[in-house]
C-alpha atoms as a PDB file:
ATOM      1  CA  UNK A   1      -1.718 -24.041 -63.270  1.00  0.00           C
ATOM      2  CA  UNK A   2      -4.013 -25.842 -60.833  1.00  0.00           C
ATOM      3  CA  UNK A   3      -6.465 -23.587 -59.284  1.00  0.00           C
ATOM      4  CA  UNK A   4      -8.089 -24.204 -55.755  1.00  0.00           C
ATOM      5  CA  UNK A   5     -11.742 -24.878 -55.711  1.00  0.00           C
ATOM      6  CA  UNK A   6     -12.847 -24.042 -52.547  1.00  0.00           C
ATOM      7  CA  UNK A   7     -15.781 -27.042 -50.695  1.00  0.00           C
ATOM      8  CA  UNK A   8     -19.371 -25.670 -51.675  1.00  0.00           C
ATOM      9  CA  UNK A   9     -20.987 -24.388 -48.668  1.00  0.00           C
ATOM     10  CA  UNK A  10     -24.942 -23.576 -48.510  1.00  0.00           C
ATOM     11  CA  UNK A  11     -25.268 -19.962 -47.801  1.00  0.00           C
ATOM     12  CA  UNK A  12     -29.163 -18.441 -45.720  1.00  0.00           C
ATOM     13  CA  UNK A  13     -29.321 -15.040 -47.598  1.00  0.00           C
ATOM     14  CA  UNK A  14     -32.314 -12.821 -45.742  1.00  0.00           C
ATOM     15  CA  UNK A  15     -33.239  -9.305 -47.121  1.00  0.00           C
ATOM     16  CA  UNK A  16     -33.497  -6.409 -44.614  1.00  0.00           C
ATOM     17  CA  UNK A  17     -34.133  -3.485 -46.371  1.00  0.00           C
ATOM     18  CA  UNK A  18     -36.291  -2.234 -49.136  1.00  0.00           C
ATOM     19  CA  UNK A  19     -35.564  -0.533 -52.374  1.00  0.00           C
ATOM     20  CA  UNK A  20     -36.853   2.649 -52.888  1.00  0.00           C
ATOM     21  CA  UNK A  21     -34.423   4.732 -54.260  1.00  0.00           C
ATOM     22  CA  UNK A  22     -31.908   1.640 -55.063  1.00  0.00           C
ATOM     23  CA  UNK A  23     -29.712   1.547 -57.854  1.00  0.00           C
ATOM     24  CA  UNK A  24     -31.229  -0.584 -60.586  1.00  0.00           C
ATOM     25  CA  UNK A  25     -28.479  -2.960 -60.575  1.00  0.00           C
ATOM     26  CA  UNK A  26     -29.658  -3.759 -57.441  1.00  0.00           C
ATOM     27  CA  UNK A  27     -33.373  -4.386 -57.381  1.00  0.00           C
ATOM     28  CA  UNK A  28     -32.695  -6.352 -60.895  1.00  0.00           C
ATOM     29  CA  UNK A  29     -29.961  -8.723 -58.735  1.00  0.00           C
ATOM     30  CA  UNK A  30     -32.710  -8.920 -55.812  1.00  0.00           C
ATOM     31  CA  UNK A  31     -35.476 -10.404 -58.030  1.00  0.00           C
ATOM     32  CA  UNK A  32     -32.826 -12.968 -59.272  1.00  0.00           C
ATOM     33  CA  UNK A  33     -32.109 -14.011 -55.985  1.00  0.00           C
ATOM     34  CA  UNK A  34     -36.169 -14.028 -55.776  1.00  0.00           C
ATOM     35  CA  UNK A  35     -35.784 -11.700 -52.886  1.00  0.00           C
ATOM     36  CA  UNK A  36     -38.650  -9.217 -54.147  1.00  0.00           C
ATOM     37  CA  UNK A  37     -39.898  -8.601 -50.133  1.00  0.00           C
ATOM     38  CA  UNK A  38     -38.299  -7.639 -47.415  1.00  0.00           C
ATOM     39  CA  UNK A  39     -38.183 -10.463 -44.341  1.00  0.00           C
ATOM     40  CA  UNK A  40     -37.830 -12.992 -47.342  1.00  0.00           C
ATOM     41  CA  UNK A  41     -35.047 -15.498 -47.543  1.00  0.00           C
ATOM     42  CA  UNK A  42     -33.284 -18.096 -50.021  1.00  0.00           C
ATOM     43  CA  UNK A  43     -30.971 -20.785 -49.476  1.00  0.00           C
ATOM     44  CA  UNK A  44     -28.199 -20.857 -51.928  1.00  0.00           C
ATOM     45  CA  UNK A  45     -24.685 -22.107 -52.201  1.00  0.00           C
ATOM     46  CA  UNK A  46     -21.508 -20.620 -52.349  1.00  0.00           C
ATOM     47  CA  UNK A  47     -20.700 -20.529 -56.064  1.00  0.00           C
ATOM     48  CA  UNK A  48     -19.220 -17.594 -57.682  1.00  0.00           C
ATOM     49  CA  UNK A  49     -21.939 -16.244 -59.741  1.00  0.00           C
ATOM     50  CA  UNK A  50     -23.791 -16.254 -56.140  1.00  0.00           C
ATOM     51  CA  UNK A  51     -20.967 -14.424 -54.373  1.00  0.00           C
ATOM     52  CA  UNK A  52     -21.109 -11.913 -56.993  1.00  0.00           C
ATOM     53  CA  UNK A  53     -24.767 -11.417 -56.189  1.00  0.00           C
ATOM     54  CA  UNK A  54     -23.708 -10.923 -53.102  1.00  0.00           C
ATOM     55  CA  UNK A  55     -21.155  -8.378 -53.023  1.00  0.00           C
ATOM     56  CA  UNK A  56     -23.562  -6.320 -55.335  1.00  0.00           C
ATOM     57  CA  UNK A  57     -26.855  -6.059 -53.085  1.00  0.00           C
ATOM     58  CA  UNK A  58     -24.415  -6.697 -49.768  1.00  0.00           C
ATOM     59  CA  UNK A  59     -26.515  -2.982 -48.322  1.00  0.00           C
ATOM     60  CA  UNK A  60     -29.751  -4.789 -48.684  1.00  0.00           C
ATOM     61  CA  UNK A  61     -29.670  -8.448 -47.476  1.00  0.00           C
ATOM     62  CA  UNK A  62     -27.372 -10.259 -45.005  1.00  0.00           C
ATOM     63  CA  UNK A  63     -25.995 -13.567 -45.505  1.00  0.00           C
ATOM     64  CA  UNK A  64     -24.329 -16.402 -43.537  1.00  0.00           C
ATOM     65  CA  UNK A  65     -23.562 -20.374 -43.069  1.00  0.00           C
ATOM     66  CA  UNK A  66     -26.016 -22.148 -41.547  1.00  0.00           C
ATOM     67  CA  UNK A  67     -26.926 -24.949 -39.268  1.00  0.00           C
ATOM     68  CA  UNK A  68     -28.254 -28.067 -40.112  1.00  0.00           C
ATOM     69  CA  UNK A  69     -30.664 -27.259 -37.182  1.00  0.00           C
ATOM     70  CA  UNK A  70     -31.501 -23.663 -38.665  1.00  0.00           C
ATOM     71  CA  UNK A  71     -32.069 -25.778 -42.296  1.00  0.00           C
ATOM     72  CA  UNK A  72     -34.345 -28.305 -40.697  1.00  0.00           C
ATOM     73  CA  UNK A  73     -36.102 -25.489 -38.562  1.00  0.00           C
ATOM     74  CA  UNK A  74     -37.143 -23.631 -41.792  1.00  0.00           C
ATOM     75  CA  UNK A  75     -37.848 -26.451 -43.867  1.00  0.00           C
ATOM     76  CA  UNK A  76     -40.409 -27.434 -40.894  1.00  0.00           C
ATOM     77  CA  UNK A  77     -42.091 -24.177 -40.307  1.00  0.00           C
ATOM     78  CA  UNK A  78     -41.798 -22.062 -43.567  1.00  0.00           C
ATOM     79  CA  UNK A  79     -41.110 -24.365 -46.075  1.00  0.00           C
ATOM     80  CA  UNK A  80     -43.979 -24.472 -48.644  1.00  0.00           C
ATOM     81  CA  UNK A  81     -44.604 -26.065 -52.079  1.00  0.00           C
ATOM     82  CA  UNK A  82     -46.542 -24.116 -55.079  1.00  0.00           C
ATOM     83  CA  UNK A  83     -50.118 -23.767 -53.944  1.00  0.00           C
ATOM     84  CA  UNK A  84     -49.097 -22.842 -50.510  1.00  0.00           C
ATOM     85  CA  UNK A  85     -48.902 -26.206 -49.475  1.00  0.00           C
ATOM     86  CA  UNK A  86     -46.359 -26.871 -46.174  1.00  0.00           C
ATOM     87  CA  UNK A  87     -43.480 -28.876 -47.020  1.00  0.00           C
ATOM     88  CA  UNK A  88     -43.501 -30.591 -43.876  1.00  0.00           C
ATOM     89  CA  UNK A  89     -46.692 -32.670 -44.798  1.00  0.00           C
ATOM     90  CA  UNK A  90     -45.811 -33.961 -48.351  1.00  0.00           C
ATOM     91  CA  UNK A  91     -41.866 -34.398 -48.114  1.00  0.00           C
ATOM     92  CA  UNK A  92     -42.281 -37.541 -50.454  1.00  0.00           C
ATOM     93  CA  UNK A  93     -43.274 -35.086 -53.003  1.00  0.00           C
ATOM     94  CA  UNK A  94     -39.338 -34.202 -52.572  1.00  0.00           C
ATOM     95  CA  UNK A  95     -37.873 -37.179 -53.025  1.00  0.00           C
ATOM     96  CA  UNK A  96     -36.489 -37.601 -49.449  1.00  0.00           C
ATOM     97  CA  UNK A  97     -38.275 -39.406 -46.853  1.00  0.00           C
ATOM     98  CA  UNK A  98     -37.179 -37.181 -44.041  1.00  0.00           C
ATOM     99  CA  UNK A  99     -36.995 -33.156 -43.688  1.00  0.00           C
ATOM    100  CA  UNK A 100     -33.460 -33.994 -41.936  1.00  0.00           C
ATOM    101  CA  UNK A 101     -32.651 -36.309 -44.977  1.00  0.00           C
ATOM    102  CA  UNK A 102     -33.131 -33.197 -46.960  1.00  0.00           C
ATOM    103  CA  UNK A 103     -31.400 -30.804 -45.152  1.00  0.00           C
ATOM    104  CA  UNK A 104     -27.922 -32.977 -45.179  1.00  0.00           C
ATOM    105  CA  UNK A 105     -28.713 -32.827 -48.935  1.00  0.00           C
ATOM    106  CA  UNK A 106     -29.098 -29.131 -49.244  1.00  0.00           C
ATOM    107  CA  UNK A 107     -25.891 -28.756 -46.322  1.00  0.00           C
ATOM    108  CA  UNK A 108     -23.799 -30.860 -48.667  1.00  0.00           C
ATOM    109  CA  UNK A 109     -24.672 -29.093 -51.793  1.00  0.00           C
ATOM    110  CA  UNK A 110     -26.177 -32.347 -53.119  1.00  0.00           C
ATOM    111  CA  UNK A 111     -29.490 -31.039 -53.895  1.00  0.00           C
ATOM    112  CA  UNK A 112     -30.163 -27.194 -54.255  1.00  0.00           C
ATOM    113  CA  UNK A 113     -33.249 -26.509 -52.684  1.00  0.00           C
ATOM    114  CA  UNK A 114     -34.683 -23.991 -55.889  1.00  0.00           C
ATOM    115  CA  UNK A 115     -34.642 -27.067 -58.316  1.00  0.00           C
ATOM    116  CA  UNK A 116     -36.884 -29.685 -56.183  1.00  0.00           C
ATOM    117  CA  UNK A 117     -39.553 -30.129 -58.053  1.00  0.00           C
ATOM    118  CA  UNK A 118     -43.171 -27.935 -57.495  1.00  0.00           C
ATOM    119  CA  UNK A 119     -41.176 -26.226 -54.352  1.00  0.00           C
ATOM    120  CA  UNK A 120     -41.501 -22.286 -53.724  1.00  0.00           C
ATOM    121  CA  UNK A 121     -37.848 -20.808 -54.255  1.00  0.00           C
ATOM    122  CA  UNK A 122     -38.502 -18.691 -51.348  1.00  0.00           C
ATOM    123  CA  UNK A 123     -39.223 -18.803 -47.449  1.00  0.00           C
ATOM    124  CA  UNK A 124     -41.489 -15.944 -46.306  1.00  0.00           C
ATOM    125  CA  UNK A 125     -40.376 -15.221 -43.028  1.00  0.00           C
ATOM    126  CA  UNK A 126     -41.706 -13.288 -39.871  1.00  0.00           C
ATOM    127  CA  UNK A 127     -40.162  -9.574 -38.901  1.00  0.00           C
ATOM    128  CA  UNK A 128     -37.345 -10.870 -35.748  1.00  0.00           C
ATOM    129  CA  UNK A 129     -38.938 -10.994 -32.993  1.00  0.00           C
ATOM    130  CA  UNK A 130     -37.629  -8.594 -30.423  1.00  0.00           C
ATOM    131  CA  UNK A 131     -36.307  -6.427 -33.753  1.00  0.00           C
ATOM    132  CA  UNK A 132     -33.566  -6.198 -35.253  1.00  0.00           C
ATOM    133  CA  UNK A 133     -30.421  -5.342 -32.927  1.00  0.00           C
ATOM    134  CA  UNK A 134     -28.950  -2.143 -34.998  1.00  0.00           C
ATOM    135  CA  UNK A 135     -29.985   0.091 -38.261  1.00  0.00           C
ATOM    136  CA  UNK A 136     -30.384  -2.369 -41.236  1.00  0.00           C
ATOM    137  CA  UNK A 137     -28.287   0.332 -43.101  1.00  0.00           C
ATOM    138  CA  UNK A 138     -25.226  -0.120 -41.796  1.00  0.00           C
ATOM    139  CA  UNK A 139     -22.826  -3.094 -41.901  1.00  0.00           C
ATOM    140  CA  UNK A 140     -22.961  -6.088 -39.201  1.00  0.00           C
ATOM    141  CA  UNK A 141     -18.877  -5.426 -38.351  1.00  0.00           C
ATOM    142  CA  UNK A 142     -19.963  -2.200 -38.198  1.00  0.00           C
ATOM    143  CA  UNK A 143     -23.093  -3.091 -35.889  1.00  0.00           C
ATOM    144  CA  UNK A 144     -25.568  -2.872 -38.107  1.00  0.00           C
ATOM    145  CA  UNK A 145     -28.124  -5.272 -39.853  1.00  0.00           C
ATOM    146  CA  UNK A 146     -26.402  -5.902 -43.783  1.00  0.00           C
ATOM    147  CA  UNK A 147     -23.529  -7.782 -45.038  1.00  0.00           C
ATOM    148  CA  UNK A 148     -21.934 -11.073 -44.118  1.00  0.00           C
ATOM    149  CA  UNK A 149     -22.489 -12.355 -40.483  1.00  0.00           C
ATOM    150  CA  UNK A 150     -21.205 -16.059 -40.948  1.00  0.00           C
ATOM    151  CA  UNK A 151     -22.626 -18.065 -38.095  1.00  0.00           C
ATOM    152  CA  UNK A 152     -24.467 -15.423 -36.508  1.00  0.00           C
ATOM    153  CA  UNK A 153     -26.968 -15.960 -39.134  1.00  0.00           C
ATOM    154  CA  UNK A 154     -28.293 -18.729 -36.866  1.00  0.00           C
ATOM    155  CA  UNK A 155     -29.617 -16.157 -34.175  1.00  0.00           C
ATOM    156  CA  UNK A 156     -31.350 -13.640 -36.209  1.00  0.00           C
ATOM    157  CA  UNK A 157     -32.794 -16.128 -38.373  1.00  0.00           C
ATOM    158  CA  UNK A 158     -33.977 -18.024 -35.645  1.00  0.00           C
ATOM    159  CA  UNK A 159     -36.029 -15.205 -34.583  1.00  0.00           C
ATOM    160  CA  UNK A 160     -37.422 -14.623 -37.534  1.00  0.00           C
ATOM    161  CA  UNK A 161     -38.662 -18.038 -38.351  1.00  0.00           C
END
């Protein structure tokens, strides 16, 4: 039998909430996903192993598809190498001449952004401006903060960046 493999999309994975009191499933799955603060986020892709992550910390992050534009936006403004050094001003260090060049890499799964070389795994992002719209304990379908959002990562990460 022939399974379906499903196109590899890139995934913007933000945590929300804190873990005191968490299950220690949990906290252990956050610091894989090197989401160890709260306003951090990762860029990932949409494998399996990933989506399992997902599904077990889905109270304390959110998670969605992004924009090239959102991509490039980050990479700009909060992208750093080790040392604290902004991505934006050494992007030959990369490989890629461009931070757009990079982003279509990271978009199309080409490249994932954790395995460029001397890069910090992690962006460290600002608290949304304005705050967030509902209680970061309850689901977004349920109007809430956690979960999956799909595209309407794009607006609360926007703030945030």
């Amino acid at each position: 039998m022939a399974q379906k493999t499903e196109a590899c999309k890139c995934l913007v994975v933000v945590r929300v909430r804190g873990t005191v009191s968490a299950m220690k499933e949990a906290r252990e799955t956050l610091e894989l996903l090197r989401l160890t603060h709260t306003n951090h986020a990762v860029i990932i892709d949409s494998r399996p192993a990933y989506k399992g992550m997902l599904q077990r910390v889905n109270n304390y992050v959110t998670w969605g598809e992004p924009s090239k534009e959102l991509v490039v936006a980050m990479l700009q403004k909060r992208g750093r190498f080790a040392g604290d050094t902004k991505l934006a001003e050494n992007i030959e260090k990369t490989g890629y001449k461009t931070i757009e060049e990079l982003a279509d890499a990271i978009l199309s799964c080409k490249v994932a952004y954790k395995n460029l070389p001397d890069i910090e795994a992690r962006f460290k992002l600002h608290p949304p401006s304005r705050g967030y719209k509902g209680q970061t304990k309850n689901a977004f379908k349920a109007g809430g903060e956690a979960g999956y959002r799909g595209a309407a990562i794009y607006d609360l990460v926007k703030r945030m960046v």
